[in-house]
N, C-alpha and C. Protein backbone atom coordinates (compact mmCIF):
# COMPACT_ATOMS: atom_id res chain seq x y z
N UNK A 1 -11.23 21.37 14.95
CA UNK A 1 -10.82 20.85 13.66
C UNK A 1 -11.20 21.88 12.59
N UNK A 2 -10.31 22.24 11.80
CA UNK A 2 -10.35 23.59 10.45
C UNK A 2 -11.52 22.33 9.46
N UNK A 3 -11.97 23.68 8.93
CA UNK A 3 -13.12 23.41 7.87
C UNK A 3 -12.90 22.37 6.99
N UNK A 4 -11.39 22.40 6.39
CA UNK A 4 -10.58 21.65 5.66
C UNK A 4 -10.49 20.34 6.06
N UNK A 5 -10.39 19.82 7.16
CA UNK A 5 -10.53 18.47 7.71
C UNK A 5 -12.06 17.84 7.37
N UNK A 6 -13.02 18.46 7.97
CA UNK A 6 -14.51 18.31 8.10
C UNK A 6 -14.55 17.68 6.62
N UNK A 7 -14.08 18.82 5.74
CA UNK A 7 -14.45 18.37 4.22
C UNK A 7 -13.76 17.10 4.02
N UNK A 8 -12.78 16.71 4.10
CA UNK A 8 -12.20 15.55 3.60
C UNK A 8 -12.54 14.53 4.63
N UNK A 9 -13.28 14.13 5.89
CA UNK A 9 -13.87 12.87 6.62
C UNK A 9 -14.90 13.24 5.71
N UNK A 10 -16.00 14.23 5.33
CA UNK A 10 -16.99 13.64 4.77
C UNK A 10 -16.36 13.16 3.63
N UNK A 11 -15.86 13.81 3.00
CA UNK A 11 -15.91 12.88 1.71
C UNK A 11 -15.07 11.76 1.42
N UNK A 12 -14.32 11.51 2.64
CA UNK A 12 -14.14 9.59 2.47
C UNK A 12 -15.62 8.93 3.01
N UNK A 13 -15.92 9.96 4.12
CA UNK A 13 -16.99 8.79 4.71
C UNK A 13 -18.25 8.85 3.34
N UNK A 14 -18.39 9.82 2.99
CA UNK A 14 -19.20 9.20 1.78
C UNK A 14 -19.00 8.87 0.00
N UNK A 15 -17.58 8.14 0.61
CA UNK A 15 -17.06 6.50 -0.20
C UNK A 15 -16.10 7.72 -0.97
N UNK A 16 -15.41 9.05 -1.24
CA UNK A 16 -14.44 8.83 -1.98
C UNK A 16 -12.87 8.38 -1.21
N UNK A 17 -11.99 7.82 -2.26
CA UNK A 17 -10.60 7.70 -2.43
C UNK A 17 -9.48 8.24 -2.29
N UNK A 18 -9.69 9.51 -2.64
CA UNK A 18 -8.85 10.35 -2.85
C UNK A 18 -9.32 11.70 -2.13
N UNK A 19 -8.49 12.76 -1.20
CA UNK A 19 -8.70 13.78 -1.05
C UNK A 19 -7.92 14.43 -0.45
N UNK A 20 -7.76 15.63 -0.03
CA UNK A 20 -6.97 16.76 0.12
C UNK A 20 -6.78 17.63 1.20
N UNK A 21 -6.01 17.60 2.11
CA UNK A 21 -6.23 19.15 3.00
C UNK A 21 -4.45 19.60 2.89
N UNK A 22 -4.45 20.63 3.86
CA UNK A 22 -3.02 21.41 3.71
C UNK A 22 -1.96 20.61 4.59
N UNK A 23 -2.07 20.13 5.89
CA UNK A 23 -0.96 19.90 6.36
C UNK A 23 -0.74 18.27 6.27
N UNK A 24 0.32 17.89 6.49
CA UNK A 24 0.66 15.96 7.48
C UNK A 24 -0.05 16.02 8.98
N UNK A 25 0.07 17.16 9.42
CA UNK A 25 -0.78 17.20 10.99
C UNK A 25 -2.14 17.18 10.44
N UNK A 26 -2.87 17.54 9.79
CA UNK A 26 -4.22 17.98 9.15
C UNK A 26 -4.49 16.26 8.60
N UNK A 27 -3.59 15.55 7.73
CA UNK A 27 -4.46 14.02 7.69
C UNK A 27 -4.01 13.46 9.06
N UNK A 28 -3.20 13.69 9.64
CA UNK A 28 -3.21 12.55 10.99
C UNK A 28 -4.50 13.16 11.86
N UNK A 29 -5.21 14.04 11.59
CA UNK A 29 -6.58 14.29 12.25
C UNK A 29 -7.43 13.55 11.85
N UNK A 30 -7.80 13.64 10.15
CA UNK A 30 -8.40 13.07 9.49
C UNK A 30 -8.12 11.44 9.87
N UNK A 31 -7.31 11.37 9.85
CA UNK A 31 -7.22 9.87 10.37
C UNK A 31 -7.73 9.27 11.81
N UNK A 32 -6.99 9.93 12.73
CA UNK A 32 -7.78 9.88 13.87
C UNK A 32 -9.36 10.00 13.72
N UNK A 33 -9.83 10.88 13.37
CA UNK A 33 -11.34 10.70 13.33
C UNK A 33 -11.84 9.90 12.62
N UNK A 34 -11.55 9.48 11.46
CA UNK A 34 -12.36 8.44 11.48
C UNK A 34 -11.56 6.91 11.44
N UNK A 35 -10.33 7.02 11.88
CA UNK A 35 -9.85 5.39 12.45
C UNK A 35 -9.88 5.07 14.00
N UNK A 36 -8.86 5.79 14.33
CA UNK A 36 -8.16 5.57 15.68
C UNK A 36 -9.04 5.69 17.23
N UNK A 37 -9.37 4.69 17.30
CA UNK A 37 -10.20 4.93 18.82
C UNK A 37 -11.23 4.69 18.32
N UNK A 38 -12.14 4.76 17.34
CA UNK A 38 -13.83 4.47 17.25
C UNK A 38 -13.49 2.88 17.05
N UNK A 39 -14.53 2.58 16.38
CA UNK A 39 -14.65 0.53 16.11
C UNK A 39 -14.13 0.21 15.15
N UNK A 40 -12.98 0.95 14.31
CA UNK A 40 -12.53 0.31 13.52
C UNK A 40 -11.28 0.36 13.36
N UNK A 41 -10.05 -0.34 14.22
CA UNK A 41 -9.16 -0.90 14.24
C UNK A 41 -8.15 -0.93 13.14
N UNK A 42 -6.75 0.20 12.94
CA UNK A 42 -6.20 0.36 12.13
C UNK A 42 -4.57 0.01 12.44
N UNK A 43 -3.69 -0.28 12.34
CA UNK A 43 -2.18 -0.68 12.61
C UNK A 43 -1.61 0.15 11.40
N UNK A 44 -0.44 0.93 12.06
CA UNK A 44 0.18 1.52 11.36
C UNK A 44 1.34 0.35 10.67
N UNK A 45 1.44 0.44 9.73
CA UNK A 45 2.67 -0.52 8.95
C UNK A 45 4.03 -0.01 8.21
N UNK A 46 4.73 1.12 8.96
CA UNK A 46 5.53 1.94 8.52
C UNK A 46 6.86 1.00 8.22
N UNK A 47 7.16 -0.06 9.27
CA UNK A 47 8.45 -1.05 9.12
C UNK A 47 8.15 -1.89 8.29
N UNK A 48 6.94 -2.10 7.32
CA UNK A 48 6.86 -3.08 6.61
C UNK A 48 6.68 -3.00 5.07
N UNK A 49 6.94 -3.63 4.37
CA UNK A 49 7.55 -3.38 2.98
C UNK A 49 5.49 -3.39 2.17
N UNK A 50 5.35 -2.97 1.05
CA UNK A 50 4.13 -3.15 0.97
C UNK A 50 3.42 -4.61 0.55
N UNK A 51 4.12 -5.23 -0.01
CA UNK A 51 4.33 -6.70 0.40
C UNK A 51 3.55 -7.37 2.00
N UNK A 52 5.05 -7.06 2.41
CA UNK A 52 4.83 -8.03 3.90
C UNK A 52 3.33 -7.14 4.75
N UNK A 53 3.23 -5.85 4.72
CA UNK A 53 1.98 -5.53 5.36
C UNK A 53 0.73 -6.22 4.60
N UNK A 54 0.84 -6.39 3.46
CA UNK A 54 -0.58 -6.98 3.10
C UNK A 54 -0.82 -8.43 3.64
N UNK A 55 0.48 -9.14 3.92
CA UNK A 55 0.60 -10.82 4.39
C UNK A 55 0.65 -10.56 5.90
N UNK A 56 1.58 -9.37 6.73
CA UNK A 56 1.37 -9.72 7.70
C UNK A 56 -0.20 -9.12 8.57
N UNK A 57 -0.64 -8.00 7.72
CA UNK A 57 -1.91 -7.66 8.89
C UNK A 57 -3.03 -8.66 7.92
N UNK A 58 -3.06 -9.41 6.98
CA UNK A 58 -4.13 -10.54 6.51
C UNK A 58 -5.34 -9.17 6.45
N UNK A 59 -6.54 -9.34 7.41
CA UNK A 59 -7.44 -9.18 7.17
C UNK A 59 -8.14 -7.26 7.41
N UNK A 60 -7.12 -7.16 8.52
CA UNK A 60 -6.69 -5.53 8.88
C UNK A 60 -6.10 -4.35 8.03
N UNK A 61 -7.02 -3.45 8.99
CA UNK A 61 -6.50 -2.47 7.74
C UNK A 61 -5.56 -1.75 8.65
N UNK A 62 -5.08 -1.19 7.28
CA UNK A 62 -3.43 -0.43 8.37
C UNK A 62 -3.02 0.82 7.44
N UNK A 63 -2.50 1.67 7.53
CA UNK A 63 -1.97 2.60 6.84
C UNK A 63 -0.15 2.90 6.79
N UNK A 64 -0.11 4.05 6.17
CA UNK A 64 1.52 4.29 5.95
C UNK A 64 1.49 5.94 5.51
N UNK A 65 2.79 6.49 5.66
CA UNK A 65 2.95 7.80 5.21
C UNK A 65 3.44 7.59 4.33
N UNK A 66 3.40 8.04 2.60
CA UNK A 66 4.30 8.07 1.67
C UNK A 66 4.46 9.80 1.88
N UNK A 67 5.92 10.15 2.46
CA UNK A 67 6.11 11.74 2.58
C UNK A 67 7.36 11.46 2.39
N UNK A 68 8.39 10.43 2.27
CA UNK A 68 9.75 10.63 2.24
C UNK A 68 10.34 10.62 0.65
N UNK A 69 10.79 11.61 1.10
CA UNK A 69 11.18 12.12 -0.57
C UNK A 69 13.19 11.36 -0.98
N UNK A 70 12.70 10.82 -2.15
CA UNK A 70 14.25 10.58 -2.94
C UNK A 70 14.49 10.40 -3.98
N UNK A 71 16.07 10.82 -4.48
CA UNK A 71 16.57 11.63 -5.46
C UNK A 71 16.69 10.41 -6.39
N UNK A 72 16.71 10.15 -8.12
CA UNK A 72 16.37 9.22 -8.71
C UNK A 72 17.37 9.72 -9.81
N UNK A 73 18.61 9.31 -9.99
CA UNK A 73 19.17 10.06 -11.07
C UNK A 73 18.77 9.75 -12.66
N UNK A 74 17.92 8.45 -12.94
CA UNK A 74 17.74 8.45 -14.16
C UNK A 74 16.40 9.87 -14.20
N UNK A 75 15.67 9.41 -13.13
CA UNK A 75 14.60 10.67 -13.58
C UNK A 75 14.84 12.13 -13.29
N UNK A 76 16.30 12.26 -12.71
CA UNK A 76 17.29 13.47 -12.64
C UNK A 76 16.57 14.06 -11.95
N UNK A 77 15.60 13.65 -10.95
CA UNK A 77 14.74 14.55 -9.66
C UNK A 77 14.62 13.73 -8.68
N UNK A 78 13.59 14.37 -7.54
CA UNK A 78 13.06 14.04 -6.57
C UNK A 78 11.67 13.22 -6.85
N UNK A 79 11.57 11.98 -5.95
CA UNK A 79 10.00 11.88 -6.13
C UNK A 79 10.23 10.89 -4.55
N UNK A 80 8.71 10.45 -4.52
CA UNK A 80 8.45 9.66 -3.28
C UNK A 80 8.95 8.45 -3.33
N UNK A 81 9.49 7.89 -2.08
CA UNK A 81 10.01 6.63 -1.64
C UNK A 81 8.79 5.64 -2.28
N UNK A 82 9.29 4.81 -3.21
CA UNK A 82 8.81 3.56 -3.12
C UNK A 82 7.54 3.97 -3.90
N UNK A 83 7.99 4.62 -4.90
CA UNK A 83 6.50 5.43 -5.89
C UNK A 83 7.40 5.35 -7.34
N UNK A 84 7.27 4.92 -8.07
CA UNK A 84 8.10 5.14 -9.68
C UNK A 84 7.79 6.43 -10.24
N UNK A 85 8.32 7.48 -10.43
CA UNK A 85 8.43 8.69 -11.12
C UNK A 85 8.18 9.05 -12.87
N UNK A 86 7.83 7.71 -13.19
CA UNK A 86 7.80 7.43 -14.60
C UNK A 86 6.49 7.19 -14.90
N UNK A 87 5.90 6.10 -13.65
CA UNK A 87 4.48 5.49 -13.88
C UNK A 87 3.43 6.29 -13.21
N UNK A 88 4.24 6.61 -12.01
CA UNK A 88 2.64 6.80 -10.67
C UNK A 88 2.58 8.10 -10.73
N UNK A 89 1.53 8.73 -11.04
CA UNK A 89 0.91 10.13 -10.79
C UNK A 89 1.29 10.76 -9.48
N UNK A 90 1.29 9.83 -8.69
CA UNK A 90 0.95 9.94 -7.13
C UNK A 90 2.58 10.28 -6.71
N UNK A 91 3.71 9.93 -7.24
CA UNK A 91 5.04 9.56 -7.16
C UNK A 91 5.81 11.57 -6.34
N UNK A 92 4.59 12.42 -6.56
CA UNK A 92 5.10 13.60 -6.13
C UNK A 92 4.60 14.66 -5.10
N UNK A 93 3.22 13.92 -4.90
CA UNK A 93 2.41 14.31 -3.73
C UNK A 93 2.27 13.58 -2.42
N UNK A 94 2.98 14.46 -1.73
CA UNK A 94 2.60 13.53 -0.27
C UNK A 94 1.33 12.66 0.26
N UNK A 95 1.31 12.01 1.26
CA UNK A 95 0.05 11.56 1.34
C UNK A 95 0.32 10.44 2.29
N UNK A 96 -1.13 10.40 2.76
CA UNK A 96 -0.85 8.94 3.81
C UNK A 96 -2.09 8.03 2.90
N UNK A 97 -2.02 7.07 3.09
CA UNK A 97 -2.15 6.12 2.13
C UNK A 97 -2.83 4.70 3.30
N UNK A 98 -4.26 4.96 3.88
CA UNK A 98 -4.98 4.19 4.02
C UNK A 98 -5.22 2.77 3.50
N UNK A 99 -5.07 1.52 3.93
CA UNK A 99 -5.58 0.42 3.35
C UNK A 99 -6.78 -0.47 4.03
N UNK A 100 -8.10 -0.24 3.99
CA UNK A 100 -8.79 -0.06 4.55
C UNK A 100 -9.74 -1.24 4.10
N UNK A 101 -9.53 -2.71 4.68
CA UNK A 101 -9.47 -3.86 4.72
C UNK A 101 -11.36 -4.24 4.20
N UNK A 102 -12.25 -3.17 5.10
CA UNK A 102 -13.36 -3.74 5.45
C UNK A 102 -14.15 -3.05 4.30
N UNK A 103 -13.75 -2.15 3.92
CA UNK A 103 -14.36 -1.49 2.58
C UNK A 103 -13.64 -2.05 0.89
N UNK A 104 -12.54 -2.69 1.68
CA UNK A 104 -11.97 -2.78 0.70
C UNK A 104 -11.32 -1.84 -0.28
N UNK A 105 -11.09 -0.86 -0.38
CA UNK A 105 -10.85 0.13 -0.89
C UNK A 105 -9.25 0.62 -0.32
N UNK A 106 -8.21 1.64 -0.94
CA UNK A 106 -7.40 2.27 -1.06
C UNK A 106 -7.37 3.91 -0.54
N UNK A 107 -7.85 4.27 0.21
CA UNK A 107 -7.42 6.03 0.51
C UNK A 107 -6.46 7.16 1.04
N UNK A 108 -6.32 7.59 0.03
CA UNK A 108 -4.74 8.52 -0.39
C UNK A 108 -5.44 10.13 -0.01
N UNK A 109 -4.56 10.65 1.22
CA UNK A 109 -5.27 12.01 1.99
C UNK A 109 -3.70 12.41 1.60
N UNK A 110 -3.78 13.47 0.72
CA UNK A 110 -2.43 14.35 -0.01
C UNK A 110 -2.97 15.77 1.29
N UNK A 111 -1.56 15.60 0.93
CA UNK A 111 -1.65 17.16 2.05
C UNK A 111 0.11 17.68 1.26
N UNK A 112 0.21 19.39 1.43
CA UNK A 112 1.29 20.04 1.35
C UNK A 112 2.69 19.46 1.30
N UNK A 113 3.61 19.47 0.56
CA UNK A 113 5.12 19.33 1.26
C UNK A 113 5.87 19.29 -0.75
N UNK A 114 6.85 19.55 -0.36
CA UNK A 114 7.33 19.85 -1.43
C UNK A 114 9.27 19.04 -1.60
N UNK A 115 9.70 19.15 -2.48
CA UNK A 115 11.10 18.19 -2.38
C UNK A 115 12.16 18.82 -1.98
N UNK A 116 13.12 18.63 -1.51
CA UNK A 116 14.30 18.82 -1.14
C UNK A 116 14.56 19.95 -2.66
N UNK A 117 15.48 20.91 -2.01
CA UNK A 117 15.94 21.67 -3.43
C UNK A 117 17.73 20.98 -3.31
């Protein structure tokens, strides 16, 4: 695992929100290490609207990729699926987007990628 990973498990595991490495392969590490296979039980919720994942996993935490990029003609660009380009900061940086039931908390691992030209 690159240095870059190491840094961002510690610093969710010691409680931040938000953080950073270079690739989508680079957080699905980060993820794996500290979800997938140890004791804490994560369901991916990619078919489900953000709605229905909060009703259907109830008490579980689950995650999602926000990486799919689309074209918005009032905001005459690109931004992320299912992100408002007007409101959300977040609306232009990739990221997988943790919902992480038992902490209660939200964590957004941005990594590289850029929009369609």
């Amino acid at each position: 695992m690159v240095h870059n990973n190491c840094h961002a498990i510690r610093a969710v595991r010691s409680g931040a929100n938000r953080t950073t490495v270079k690739t989508k392969q680079d957080a699905a590490n980060v993820l794996r290490e500290l979800y997938i296979g140890g004791n804490k039980p994560i369901r991916n919720s990619a078919c489900l609207s953000s709605t229905g994942a909060k009703d259907y996993f109830d008490q579980e935490s689950y995650y999602h990729w926000d990486d799919e990029w689309v074209y918005n003609e009032k905001f005459g660009g690109y931004h992320l699926k299912n992100h408002d380009p007007f409101l959300d900061k977040d609306a232009f940086s990739p990221h997988l987007q943790i919902h992480d039931r038992e902490k209660k908390v939200i964590i957004k691992i941005f990594f590289e990628g850029d929009p369609p030209n």
